[in-house]
C-alpha atoms as a PDB file:
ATOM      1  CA  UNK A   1     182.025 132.070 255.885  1.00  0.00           C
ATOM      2  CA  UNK A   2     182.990 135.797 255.334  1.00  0.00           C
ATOM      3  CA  UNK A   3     186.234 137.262 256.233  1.00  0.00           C
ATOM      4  CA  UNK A   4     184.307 139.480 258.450  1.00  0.00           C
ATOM      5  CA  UNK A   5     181.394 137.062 259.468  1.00  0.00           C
ATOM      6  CA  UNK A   6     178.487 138.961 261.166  1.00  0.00           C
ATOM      7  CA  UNK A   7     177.802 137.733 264.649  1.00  0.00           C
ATOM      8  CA  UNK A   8     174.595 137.553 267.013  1.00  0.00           C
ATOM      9  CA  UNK A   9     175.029 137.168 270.331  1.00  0.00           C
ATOM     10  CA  UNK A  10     172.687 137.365 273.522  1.00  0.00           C
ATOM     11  CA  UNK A  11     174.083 137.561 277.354  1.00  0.00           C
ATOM     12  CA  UNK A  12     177.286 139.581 276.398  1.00  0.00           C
ATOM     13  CA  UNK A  13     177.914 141.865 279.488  1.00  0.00           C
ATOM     14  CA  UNK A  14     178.753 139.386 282.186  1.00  0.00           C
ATOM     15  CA  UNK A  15     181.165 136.404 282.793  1.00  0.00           C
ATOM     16  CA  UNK A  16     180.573 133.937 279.562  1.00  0.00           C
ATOM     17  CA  UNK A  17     179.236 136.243 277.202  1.00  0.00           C
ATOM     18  CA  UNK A  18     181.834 138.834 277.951  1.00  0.00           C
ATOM     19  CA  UNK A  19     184.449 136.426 276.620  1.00  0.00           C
ATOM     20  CA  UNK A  20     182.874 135.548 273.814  1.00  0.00           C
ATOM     21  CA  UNK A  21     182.138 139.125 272.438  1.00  0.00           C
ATOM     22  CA  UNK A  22     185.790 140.110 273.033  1.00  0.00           C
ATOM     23  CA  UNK A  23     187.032 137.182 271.303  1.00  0.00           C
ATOM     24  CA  UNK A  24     184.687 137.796 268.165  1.00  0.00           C
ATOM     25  CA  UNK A  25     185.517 141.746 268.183  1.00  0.00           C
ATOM     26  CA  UNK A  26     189.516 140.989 268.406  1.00  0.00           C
ATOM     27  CA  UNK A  27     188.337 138.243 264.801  1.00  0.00           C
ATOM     28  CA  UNK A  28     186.918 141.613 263.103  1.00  0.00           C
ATOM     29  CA  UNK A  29     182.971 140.083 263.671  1.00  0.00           C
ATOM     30  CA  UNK A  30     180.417 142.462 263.352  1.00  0.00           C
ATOM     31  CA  UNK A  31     178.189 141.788 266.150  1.00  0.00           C
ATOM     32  CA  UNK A  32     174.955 141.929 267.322  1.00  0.00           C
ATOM     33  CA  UNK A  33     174.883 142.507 270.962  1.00  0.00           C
ATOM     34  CA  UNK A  34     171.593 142.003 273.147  1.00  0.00           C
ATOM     35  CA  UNK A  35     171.501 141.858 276.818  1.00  0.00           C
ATOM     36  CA  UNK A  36     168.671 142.855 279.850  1.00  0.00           C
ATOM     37  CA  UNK A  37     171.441 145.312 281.166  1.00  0.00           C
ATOM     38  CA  UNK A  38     170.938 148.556 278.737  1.00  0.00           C
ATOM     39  CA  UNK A  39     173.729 150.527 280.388  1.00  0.00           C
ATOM     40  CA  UNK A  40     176.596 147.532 280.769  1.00  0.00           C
ATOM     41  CA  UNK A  41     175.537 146.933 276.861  1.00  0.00           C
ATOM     42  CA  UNK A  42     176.137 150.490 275.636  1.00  0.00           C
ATOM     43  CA  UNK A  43     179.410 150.539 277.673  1.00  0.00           C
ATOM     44  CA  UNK A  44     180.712 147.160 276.249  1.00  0.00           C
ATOM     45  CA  UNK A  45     179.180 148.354 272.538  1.00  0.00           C
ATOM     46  CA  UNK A  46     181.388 151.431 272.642  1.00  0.00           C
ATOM     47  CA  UNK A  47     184.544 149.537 273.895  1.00  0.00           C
ATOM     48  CA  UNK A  48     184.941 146.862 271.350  1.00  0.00           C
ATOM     49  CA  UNK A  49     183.809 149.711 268.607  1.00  0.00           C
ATOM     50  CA  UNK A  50     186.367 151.935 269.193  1.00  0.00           C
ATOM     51  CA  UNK A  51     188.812 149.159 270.210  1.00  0.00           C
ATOM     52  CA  UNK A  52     188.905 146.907 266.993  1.00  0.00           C
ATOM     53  CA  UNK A  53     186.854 149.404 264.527  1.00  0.00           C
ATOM     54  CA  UNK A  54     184.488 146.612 264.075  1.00  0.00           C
ATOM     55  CA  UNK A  55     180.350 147.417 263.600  1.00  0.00           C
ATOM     56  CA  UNK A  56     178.269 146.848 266.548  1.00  0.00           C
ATOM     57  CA  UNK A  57     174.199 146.992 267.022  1.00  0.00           C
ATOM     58  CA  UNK A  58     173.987 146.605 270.825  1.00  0.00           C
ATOM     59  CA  UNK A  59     170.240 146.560 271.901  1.00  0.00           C
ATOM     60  CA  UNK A  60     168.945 145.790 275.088  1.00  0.00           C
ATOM     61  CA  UNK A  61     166.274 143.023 274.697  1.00  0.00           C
ATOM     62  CA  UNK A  62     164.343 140.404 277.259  1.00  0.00           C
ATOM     63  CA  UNK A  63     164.768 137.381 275.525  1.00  0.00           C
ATOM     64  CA  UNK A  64     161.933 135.976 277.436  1.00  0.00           C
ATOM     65  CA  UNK A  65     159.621 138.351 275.144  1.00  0.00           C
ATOM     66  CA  UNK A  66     159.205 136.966 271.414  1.00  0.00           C
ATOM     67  CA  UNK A  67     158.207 139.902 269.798  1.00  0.00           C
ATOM     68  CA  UNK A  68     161.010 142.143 271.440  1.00  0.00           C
ATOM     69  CA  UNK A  69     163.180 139.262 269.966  1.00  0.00           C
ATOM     70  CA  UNK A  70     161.733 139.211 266.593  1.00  0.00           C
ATOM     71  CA  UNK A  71     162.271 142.729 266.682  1.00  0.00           C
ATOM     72  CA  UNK A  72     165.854 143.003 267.284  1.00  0.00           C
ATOM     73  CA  UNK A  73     166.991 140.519 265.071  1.00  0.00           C
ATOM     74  CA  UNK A  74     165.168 142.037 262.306  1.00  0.00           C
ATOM     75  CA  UNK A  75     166.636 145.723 263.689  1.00  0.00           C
ATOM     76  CA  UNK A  76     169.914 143.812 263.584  1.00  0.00           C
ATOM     77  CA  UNK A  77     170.086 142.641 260.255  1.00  0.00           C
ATOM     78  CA  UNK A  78     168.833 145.831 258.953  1.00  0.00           C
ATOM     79  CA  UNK A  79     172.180 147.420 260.476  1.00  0.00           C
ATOM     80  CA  UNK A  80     174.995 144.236 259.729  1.00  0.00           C
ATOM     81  CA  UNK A  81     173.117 142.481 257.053  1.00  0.00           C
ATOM     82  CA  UNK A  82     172.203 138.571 257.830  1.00  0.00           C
ATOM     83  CA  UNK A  83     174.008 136.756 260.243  1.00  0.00           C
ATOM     84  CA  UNK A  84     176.623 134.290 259.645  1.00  0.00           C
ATOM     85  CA  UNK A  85     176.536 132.794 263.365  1.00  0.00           C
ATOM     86  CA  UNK A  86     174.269 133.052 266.422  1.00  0.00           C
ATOM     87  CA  UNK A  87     175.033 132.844 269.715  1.00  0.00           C
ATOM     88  CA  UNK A  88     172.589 131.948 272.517  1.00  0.00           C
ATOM     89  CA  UNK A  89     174.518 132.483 276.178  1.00  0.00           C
ATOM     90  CA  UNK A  90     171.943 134.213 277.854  1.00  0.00           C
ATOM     91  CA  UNK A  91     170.208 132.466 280.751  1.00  0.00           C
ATOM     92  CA  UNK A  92     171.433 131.157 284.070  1.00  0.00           C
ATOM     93  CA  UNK A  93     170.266 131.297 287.443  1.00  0.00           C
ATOM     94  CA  UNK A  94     172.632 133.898 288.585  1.00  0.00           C
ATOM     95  CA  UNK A  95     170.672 137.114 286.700  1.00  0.00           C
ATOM     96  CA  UNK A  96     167.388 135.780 288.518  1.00  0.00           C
ATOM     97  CA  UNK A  97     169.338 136.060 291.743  1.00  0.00           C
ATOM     98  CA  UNK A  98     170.996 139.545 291.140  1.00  0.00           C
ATOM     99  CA  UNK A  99     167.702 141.151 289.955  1.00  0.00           C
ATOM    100  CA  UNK A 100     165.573 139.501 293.262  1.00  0.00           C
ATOM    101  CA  UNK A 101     163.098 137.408 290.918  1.00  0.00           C
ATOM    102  CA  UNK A 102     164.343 134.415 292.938  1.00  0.00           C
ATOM    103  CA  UNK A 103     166.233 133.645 296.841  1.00  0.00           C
ATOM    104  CA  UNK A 104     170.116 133.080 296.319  1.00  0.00           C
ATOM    105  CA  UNK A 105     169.383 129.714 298.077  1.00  0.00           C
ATOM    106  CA  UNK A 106     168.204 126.577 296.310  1.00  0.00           C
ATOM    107  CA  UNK A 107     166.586 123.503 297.413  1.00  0.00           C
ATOM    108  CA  UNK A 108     165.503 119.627 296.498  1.00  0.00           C
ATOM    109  CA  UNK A 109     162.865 119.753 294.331  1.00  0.00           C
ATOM    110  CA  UNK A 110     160.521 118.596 296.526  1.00  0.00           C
ATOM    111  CA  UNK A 111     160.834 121.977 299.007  1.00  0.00           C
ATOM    112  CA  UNK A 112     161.411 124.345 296.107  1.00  0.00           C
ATOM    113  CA  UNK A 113     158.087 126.848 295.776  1.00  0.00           C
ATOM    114  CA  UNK A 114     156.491 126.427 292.236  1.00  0.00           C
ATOM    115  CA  UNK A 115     156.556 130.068 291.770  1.00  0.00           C
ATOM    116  CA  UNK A 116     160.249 130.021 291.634  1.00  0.00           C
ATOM    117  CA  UNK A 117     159.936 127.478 288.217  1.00  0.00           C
ATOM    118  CA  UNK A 118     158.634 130.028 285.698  1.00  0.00           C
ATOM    119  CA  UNK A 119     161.136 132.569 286.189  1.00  0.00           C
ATOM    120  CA  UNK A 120     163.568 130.088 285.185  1.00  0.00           C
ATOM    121  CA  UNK A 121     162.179 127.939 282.569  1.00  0.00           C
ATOM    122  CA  UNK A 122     160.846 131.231 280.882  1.00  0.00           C
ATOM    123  CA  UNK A 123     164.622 132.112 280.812  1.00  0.00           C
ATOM    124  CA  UNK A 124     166.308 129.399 280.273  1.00  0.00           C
ATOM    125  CA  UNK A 125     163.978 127.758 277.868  1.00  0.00           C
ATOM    126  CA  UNK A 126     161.399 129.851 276.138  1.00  0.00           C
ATOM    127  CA  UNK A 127     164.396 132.039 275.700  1.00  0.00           C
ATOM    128  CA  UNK A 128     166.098 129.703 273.787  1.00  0.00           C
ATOM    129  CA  UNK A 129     162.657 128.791 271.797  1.00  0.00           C
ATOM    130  CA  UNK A 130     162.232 132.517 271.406  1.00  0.00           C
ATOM    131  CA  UNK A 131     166.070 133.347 269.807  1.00  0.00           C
ATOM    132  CA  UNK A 132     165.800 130.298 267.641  1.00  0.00           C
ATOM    133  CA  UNK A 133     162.315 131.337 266.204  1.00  0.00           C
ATOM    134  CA  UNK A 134     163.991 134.946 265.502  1.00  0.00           C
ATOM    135  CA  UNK A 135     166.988 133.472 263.951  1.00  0.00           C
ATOM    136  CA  UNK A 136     166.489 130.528 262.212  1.00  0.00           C
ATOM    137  CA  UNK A 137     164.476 132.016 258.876  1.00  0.00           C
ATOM    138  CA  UNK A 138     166.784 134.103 257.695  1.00  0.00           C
ATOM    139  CA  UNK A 139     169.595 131.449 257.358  1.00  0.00           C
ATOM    140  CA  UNK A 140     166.526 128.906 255.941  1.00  0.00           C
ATOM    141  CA  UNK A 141     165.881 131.476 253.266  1.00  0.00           C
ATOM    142  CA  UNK A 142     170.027 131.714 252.854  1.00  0.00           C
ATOM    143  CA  UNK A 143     170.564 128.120 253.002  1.00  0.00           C
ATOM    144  CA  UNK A 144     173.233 129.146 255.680  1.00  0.00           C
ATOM    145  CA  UNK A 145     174.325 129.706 258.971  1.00  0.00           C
ATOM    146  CA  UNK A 146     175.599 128.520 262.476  1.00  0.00           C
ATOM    147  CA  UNK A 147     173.601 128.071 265.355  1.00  0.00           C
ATOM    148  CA  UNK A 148     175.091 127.730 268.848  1.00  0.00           C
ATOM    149  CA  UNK A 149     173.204 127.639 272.479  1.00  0.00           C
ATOM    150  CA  UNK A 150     174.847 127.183 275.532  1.00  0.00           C
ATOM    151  CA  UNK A 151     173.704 124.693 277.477  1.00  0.00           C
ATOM    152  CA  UNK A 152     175.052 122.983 280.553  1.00  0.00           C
ATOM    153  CA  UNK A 153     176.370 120.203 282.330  1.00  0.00           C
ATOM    154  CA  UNK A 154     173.650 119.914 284.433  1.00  0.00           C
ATOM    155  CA  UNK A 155     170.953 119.813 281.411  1.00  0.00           C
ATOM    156  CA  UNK A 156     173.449 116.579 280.405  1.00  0.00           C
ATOM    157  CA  UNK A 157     173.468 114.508 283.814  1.00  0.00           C
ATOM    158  CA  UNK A 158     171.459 116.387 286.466  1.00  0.00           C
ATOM    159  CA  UNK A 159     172.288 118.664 289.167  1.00  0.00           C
ATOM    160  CA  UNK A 160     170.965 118.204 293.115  1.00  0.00           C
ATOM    161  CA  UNK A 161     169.506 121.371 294.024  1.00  0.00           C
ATOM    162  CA  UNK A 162     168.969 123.449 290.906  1.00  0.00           C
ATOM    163  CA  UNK A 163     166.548 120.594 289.176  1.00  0.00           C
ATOM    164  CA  UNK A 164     164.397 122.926 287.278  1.00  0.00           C
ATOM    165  CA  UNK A 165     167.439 124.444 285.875  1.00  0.00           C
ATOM    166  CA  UNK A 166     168.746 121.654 285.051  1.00  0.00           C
ATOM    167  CA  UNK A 167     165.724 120.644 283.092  1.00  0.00           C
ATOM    168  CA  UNK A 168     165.671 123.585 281.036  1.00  0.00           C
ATOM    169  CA  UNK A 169     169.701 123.035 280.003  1.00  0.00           C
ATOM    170  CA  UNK A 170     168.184 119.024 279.080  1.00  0.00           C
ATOM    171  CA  UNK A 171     165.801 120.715 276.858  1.00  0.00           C
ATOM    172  CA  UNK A 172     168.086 123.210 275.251  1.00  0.00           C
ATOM    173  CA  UNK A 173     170.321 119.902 274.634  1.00  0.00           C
ATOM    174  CA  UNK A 174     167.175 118.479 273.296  1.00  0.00           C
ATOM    175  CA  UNK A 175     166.257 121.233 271.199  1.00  0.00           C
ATOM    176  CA  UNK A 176     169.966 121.359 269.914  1.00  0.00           C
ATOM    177  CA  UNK A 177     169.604 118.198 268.340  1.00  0.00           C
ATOM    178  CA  UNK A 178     166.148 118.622 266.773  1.00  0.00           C
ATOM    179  CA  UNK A 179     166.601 121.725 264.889  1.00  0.00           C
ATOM    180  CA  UNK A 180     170.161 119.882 263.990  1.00  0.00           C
ATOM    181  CA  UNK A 181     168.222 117.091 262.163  1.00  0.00           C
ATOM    182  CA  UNK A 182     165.930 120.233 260.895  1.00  0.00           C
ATOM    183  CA  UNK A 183     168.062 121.841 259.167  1.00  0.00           C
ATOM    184  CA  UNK A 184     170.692 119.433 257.827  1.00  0.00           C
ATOM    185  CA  UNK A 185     169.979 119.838 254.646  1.00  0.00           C
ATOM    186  CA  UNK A 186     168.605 123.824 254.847  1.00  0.00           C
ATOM    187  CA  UNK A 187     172.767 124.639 255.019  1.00  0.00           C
ATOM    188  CA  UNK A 188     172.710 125.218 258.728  1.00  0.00           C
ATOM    189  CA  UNK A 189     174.422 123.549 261.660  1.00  0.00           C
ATOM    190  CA  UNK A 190     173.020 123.378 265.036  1.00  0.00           C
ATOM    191  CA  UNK A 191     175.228 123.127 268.257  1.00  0.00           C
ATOM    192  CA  UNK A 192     176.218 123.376 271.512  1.00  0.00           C
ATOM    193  CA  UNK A 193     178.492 123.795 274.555  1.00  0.00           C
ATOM    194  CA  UNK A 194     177.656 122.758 277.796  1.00  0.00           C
ATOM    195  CA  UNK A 195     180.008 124.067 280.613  1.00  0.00           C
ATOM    196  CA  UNK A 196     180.680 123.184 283.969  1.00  0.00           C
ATOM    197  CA  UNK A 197     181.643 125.192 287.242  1.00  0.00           C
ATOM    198  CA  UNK A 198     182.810 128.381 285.563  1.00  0.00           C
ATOM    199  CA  UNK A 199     184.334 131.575 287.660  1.00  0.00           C
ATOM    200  CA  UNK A 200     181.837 133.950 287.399  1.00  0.00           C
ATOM    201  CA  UNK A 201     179.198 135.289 289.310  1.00  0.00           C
ATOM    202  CA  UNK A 202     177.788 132.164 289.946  1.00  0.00           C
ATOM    203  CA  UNK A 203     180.598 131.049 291.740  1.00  0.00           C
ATOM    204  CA  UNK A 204     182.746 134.378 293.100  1.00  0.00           C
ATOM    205  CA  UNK A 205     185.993 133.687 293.774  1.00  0.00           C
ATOM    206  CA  UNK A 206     187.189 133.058 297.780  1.00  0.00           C
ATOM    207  CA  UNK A 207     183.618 132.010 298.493  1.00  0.00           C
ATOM    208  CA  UNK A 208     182.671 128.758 300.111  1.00  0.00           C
ATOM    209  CA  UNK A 209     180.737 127.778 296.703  1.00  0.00           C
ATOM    210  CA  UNK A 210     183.343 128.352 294.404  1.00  0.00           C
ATOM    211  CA  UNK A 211     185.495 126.081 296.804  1.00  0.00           C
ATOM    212  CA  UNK A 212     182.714 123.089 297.031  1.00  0.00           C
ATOM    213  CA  UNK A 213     182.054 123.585 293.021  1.00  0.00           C
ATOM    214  CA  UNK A 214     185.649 123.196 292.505  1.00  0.00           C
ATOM    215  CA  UNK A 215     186.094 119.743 294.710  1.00  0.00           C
ATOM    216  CA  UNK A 216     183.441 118.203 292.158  1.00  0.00           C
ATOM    217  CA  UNK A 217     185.274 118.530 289.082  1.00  0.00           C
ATOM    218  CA  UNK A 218     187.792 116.196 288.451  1.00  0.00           C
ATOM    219  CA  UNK A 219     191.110 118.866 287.678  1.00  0.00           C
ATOM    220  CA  UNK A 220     189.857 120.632 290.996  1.00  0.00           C
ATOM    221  CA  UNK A 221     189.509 124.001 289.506  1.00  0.00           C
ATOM    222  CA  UNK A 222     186.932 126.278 288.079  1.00  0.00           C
ATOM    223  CA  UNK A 223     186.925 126.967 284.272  1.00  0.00           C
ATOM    224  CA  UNK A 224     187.545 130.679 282.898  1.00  0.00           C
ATOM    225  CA  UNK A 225     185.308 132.405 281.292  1.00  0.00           C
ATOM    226  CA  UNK A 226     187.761 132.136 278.749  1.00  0.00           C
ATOM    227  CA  UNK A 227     188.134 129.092 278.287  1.00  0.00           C
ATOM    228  CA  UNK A 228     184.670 128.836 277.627  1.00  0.00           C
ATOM    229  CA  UNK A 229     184.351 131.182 275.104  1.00  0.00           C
ATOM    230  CA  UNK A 230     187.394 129.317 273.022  1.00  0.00           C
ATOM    231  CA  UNK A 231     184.750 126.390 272.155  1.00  0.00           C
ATOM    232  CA  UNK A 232     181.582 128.929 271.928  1.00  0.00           C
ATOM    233  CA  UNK A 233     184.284 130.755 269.279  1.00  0.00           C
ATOM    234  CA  UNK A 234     184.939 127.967 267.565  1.00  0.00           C
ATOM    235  CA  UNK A 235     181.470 126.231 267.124  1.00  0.00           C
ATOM    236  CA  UNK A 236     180.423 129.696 265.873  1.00  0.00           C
ATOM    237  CA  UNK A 237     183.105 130.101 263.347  1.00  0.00           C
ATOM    238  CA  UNK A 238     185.289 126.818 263.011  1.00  0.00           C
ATOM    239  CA  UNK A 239     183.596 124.056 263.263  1.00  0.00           C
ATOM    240  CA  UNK A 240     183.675 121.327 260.423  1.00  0.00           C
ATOM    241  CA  UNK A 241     179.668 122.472 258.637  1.00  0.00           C
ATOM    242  CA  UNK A 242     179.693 118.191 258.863  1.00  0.00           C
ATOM    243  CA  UNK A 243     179.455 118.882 262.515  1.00  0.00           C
ATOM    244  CA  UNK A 244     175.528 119.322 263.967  1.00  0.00           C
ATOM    245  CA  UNK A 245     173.526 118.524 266.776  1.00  0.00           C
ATOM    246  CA  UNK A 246     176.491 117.997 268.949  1.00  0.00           C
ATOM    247  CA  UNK A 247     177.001 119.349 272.382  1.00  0.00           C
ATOM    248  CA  UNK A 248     180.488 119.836 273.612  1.00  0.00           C
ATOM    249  CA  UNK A 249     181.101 119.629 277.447  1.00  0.00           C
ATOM    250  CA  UNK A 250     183.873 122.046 278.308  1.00  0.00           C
ATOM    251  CA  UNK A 251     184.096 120.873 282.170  1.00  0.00           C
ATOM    252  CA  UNK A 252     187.310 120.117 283.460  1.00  0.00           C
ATOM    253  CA  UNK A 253     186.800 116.416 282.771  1.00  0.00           C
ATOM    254  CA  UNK A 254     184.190 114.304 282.483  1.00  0.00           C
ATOM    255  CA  UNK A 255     180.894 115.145 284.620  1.00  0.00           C
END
């Protein structure tokens, strides 16, 4: 990999993501910023710029759209040249919350209204299909590159109450590994992390959620954002290249 790898990465301006772009600006990464939130991304953009004199496309891109997608990659690699990583962190539940496409309560599957599913399969899932389909030719036609999505804990052993979610982290897992047995031998390595209860938005701190989120993991604590990003960091820029298809849970102990 270059000394000064160039970096995509999507859902950068909140909790997660956050992490993860300051820990690739304080490397020397370019990077390749896209987020929904145009004014949070120009502010974060400018701040790890002038911080670590590093070069940074930010563009503000729904991931749910394709051809916005194609787009910006293909804006982005005009600017930085081809990537050397990509980074897949946005998605959630939280966003849909914050920008009222769905209640802040959730349900059993069997009460949840079907018109609450798309927003967060076409999110969670076809945004993942979308960056991967943007990404993935350029480092065929290089014969190189690292691929990482973050999934979830819940995608790996269910979660009471968010099942649609959870499905769409099962099929990012499952999509991990089949573009993983893809592109073995293309010079490309597939992977992912799948974290737990994490203090961020999702779970504000003091609140009654963060407290019952933190009782179900076995060190009885929320992860950091940080902490997160240290494994999204290193899958993107460390990891052995005889390493694919894997997902790493980073969860306070086993789910």
């Amino acid at each position: 990999m270059a000394s000064q790898p160039a970096v995509l990465l999507t859902g950068c301006v909140q909790g997660v993501g956050l992490a993860v772009a300051e820990q690739l600006a304080a490397r020397s990464c370019a990077l390749a910023l896209f987020d929904i939130d145009g004014p949070g991304l120009t502010q974060l953009a400018d701040r790890l710029s002038s911080a670590h004199g590093i070069k940074v496309f930010a563009r503000q891109v729904d991931i749910t759209d394709p051809a916005a997608m194609a787009s910006a990659v293909s804006l982005a690699i005009d600017q930085l040249g081809p990537f050397d990583a990509a980074i897949n962190n946005a998605g959630g539940v939280a966003s849909l919350v914050a920008s009222g496409q769905l209640a802040g309560q959730f349900k059993p599957f069997h009460a949840s209204d079907a018109a609450d599913w798309r927003p967060i399969i076409d999110l969670n899932f076809y945004g993942a299909l979308n960056f991967a389909r943007a990404v993935l030719p350029g480092m065929i036609a290089r014969r190189s590159g690292r691929v990482v999505f973050v999934s979830s804990v819940a995608g790996v052993v269910g979660a009471p109450g968010i099942a649609v979610y959870a499905a769409t982290k099962g099929a990012v897992v499952a999509l991990v590994k089949s573009l993983a047995r893809e592109h073995a031998r293309d010079g490309i390595i597939v992977n992912s992390v799948a974290p737990g209860g994490v203090a961020t938005r999702a779970f504000p701190a003091g609140t009654d959620a963060a407290t019952r989120r933190a009782e179900r993991i076995p060190m009885g604590r929320l992860g950091a954002p940080e902490e997160i990003a240290n494994a999204i960091v290193y899958l993107a820029l460390e990891a052995p290249m005889y390493m694919s298809g894997e997902v790493l849970n980073v969860s306070g102990g086993p789910p």
